[in-house]
N, C-alpha and C. Protein backbone atom coordinates (compact mmCIF):
# COMPACT_ATOMS: atom_id res chain seq x y z
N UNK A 1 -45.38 50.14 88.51
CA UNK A 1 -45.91 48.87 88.08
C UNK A 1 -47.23 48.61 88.80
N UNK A 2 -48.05 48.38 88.21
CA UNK A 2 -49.62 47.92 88.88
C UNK A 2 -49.69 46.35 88.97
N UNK A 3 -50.80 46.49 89.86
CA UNK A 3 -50.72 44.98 90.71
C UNK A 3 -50.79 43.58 88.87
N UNK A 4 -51.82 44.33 88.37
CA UNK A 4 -51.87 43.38 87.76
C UNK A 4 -50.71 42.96 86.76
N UNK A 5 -49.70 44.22 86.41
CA UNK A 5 -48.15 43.61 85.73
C UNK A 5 -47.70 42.94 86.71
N UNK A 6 -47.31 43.03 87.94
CA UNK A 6 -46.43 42.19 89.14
C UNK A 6 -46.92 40.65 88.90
N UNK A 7 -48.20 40.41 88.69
CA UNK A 7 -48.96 39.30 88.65
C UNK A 7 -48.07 38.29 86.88
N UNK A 8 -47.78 39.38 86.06
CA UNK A 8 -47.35 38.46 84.93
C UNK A 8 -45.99 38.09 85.15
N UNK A 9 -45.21 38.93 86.07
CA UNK A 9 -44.04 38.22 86.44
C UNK A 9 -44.09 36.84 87.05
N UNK A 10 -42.44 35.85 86.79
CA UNK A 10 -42.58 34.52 87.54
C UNK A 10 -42.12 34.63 89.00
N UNK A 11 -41.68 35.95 89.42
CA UNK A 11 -41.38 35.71 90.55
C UNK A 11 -42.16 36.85 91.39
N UNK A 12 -42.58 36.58 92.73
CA UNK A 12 -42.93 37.56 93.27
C UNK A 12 -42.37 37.61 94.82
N UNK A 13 -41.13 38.68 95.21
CA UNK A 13 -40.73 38.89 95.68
C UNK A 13 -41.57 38.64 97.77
N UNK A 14 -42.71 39.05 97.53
CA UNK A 14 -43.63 39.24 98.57
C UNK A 14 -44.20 37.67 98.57
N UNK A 15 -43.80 36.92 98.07
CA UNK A 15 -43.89 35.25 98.74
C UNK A 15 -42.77 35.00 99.53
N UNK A 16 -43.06 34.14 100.74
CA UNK A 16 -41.76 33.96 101.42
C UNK A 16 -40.78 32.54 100.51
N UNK A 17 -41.63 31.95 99.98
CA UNK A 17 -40.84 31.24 98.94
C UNK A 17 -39.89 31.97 97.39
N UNK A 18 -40.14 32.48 97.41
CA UNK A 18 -40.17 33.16 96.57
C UNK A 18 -38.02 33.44 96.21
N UNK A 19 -37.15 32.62 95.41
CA UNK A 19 -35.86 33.21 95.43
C UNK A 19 -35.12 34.66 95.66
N UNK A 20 -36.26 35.54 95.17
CA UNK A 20 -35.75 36.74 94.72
C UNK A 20 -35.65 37.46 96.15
N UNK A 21 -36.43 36.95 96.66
CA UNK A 21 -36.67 38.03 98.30
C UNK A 21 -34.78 37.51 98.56
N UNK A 22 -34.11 36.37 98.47
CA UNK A 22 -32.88 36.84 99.15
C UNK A 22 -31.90 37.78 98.66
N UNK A 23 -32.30 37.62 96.92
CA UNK A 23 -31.14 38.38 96.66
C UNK A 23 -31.71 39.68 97.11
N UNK A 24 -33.14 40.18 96.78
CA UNK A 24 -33.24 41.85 97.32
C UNK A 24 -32.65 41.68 99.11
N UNK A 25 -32.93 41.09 99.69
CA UNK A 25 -31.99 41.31 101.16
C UNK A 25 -30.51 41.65 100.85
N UNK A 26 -29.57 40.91 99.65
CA UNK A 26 -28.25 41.01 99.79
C UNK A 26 -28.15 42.62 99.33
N UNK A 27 -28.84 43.04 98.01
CA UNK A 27 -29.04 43.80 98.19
C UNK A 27 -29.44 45.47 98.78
N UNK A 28 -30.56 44.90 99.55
CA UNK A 28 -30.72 46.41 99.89
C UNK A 28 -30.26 46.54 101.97
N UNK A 29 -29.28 45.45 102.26
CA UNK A 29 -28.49 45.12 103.66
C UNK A 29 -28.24 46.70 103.97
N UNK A 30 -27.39 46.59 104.71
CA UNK A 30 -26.76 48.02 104.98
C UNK A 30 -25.10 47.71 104.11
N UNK A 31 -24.29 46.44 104.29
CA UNK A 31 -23.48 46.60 103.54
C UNK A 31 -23.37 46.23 102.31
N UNK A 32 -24.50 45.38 101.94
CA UNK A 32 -24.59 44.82 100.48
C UNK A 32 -24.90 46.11 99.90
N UNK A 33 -25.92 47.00 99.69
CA UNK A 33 -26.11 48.51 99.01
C UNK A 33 -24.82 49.32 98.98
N UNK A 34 -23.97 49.26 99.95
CA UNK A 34 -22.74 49.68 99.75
C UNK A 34 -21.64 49.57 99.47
N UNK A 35 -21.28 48.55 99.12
CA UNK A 35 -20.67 47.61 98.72
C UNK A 35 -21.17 47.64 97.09
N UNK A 36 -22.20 47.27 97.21
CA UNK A 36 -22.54 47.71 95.50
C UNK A 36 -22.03 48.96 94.99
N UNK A 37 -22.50 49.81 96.23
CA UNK A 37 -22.65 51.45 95.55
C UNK A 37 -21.18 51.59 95.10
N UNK A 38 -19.87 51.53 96.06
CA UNK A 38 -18.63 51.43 95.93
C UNK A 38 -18.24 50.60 95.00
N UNK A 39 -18.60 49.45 94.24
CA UNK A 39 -18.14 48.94 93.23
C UNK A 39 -18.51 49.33 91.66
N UNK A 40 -19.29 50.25 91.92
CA UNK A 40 -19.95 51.23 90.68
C UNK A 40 -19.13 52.34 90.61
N UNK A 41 -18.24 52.71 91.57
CA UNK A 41 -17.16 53.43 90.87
C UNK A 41 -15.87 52.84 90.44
N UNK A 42 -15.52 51.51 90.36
CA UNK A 42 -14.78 50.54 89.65
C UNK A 42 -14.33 49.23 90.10
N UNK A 43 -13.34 48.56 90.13
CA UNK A 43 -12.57 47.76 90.10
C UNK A 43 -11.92 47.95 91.65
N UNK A 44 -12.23 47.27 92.71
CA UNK A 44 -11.56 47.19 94.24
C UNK A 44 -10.69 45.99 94.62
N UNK A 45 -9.72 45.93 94.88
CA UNK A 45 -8.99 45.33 95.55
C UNK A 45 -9.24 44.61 97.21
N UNK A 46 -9.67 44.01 97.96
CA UNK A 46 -10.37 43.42 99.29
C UNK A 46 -10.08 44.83 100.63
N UNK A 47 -8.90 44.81 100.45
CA UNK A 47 -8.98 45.97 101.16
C UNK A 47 -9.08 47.39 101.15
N UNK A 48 -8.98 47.39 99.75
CA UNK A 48 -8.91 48.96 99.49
C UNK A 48 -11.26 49.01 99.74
N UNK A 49 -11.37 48.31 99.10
CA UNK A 49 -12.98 48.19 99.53
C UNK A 49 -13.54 48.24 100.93
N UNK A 50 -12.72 47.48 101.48
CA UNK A 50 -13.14 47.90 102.71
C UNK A 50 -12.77 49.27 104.00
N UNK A 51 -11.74 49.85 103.19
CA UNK A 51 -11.21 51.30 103.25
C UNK A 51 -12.58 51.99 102.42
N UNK A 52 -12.95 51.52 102.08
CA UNK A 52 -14.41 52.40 101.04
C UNK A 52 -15.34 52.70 102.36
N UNK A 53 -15.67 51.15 102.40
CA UNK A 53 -16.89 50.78 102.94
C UNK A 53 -16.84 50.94 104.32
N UNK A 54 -16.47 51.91 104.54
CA UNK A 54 -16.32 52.49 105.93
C UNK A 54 -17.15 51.93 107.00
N UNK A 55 -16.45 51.23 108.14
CA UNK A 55 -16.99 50.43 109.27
C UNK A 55 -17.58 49.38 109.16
N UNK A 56 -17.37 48.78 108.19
CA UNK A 56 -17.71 47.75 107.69
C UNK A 56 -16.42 46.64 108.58
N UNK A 57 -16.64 45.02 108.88
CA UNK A 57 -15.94 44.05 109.11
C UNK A 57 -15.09 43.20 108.05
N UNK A 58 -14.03 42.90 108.79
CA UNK A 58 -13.46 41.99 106.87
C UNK A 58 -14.47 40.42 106.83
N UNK A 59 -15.14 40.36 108.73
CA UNK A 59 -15.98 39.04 108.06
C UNK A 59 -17.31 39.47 107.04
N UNK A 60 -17.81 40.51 107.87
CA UNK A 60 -19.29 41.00 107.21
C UNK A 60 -18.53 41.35 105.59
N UNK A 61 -17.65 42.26 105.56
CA UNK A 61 -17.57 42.23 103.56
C UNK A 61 -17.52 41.02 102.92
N UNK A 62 -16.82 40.32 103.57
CA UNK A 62 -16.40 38.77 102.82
C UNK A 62 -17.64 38.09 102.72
N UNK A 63 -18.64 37.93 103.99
CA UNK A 63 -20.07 37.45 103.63
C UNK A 63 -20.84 38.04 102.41
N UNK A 64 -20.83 39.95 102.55
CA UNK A 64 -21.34 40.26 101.67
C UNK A 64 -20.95 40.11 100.21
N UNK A 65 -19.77 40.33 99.84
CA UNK A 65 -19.35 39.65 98.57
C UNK A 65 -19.65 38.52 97.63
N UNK A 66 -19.22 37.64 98.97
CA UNK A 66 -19.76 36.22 98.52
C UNK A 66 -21.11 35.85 98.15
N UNK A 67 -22.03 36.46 99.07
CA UNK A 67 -23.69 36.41 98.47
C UNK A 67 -23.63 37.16 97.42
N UNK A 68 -23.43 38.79 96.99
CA UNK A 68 -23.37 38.92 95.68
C UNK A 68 -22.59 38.46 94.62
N UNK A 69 -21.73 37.65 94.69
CA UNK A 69 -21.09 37.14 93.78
C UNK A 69 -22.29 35.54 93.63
N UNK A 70 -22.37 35.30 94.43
CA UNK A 70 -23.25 33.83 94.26
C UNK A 70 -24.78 34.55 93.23
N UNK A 71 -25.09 35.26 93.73
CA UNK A 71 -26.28 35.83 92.84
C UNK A 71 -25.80 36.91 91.76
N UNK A 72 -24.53 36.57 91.13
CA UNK A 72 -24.39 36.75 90.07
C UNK A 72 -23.93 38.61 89.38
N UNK A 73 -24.21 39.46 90.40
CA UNK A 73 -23.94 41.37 90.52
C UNK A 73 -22.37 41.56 91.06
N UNK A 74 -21.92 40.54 91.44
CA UNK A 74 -20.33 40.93 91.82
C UNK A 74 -19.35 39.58 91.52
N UNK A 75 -18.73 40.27 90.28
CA UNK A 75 -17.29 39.21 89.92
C UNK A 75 -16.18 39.22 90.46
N UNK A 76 -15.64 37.79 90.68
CA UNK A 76 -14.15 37.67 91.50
C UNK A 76 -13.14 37.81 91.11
N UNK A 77 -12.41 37.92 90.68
CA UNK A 77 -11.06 37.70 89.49
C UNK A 77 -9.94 37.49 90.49
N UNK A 78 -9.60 36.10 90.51
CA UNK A 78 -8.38 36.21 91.21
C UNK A 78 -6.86 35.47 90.65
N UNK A 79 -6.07 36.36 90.54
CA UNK A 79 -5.48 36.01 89.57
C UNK A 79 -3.78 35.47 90.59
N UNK A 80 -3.55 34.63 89.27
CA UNK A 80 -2.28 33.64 90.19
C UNK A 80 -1.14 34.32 90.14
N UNK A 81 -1.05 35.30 91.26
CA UNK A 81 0.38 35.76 91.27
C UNK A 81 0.99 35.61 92.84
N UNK A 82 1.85 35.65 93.48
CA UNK A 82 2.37 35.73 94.41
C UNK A 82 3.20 37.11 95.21
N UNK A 83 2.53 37.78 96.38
CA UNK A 83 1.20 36.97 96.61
C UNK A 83 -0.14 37.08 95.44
N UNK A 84 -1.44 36.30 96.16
CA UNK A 84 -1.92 36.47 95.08
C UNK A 84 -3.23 37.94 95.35
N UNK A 85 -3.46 37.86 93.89
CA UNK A 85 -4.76 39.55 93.83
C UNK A 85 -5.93 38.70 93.91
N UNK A 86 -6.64 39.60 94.32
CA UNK A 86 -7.88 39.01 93.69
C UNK A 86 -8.82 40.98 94.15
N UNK A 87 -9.27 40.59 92.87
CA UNK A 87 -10.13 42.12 92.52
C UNK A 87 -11.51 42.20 92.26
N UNK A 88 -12.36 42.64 92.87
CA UNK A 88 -14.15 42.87 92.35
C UNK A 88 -14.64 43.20 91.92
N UNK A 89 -15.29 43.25 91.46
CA UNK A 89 -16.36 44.20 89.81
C UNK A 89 -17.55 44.09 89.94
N UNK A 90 -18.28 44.84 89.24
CA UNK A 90 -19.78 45.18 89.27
C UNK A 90 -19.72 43.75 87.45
N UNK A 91 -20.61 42.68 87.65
CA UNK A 91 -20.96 42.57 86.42
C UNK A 91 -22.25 43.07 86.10
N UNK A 92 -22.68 43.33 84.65
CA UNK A 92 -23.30 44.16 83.84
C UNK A 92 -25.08 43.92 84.68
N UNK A 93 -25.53 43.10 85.34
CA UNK A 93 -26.40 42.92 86.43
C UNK A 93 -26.45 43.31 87.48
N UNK A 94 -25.21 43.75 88.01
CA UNK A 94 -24.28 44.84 88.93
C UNK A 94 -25.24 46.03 89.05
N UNK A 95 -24.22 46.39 87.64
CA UNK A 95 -24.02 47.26 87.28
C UNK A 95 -25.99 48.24 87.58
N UNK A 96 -26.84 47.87 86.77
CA UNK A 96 -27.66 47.92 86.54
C UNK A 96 -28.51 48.32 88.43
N UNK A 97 -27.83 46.99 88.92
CA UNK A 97 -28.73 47.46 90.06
C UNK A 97 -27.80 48.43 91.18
N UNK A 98 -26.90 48.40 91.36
CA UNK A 98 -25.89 49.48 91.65
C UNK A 98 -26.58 51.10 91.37
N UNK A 99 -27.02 51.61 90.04
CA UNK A 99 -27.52 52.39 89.62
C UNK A 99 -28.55 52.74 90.13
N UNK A 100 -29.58 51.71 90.40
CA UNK A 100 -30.63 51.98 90.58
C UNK A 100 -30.95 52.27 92.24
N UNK A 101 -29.68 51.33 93.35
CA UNK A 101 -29.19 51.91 94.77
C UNK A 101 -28.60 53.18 94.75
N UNK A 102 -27.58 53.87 93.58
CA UNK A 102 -27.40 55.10 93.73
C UNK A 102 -28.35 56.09 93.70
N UNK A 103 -29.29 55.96 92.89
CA UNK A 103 -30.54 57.00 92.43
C UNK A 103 -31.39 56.89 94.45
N UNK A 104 -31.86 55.96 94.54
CA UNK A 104 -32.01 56.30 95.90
C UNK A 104 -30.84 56.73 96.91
N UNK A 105 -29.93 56.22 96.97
CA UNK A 105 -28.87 56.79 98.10
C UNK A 105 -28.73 58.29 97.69
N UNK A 106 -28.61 58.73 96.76
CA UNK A 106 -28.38 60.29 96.39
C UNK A 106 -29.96 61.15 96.73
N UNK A 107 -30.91 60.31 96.96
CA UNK A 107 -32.23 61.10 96.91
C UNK A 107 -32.14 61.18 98.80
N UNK A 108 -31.92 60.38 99.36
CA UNK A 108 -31.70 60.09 100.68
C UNK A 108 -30.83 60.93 101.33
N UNK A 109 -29.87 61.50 100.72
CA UNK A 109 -28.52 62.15 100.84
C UNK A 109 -29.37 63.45 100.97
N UNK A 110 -29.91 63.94 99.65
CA UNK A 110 -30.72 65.25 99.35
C UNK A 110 -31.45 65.58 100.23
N UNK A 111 -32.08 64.47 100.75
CA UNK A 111 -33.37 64.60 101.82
C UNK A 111 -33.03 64.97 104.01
N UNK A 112 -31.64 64.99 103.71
CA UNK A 112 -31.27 64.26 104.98
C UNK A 112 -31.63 66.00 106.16
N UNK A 113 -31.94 67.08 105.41
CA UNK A 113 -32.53 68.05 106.06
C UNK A 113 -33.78 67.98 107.00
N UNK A 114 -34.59 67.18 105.81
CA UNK A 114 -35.74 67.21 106.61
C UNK A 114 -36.04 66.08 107.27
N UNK A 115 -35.42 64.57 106.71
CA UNK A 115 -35.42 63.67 107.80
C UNK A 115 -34.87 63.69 109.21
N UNK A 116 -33.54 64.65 109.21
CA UNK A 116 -32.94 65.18 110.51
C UNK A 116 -34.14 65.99 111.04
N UNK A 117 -34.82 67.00 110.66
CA UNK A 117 -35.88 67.92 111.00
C UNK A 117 -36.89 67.00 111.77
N UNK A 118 -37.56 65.79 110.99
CA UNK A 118 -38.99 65.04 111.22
C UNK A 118 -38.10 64.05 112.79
N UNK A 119 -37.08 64.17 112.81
CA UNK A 119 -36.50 62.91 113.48
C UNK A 119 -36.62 64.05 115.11
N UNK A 120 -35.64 65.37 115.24
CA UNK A 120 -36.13 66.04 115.78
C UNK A 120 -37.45 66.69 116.70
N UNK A 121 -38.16 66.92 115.61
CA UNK A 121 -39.54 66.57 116.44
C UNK A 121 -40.14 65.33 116.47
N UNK A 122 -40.02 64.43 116.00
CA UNK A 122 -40.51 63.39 116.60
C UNK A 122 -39.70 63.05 117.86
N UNK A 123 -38.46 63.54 118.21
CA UNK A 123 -38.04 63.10 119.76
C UNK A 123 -38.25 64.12 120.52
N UNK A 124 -38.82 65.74 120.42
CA UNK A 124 -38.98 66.00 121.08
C UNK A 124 -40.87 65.75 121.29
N UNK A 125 -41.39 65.05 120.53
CA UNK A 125 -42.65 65.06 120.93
C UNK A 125 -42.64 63.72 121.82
N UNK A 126 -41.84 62.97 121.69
CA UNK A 126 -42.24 61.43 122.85
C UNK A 126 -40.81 61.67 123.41
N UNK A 127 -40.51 62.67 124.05
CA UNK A 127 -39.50 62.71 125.39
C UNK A 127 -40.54 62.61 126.57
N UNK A 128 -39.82 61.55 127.53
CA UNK A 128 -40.23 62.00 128.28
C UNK A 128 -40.66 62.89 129.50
């Protein structure tokens, strides 16, 4: 996208006013991206998600949830049984950006040779 399409959009992320800058934070967090990523392979249960979302907190998931569910990429369904369920979903806005965190997390994954490599020499060049 070139500067001047960003300009016909109503929102621009790079204002600090700007709404959208929070949801990209819930987004691209360390557990909001994963949490997404894990709900793009289906339907989670509170804890089985957080059995996903490896090292993750049940407060930090529950925060993260709740912000994506408030901005609309993660549905609640909790249904009245005893005890009761309640289950999470990617909705179709989710869904969409879920996809678009996998395409980078898998390129990141691919890459992790030579970022281990660059990380390497960069500590052995500023050891002291």
């Amino acid at each position: 996208m070139t500067i001047t399409q960003q300009e016909d959009l109503p929102y621009d992320v790079f204002s600090k006013a700007c709404p959208s800058r929070s949801t990209l934070e819930h987004v691209t967090g360390r557990w909001g991206a994963l949490t997404l990523g894990a709900l793009h392979e289906g339907s989670f249960r509170f804890n089985e998600l957080r059995r996903r979302v490896d090292g993750v907190s049940e407060k930090m998931l529950s925060q993260t949830l709740h912000a994506l569910e408030r901005d609309g990429l993660v549905h609640r369904d909790a249904q009245p049984t005893n005890p009761p369920r309640v289950d999470y979903e990617l909705t179709p806005v989710g869904h969409e950006v879920a996809e678009r965190l996998l395409g980078l997390i898998h390129f990141v994954e691919g890459r992790m040779d030579d970022v281990l490599e660059a990380r390497r020499r960069y500590d052995e060049a500023h050891t002291d």
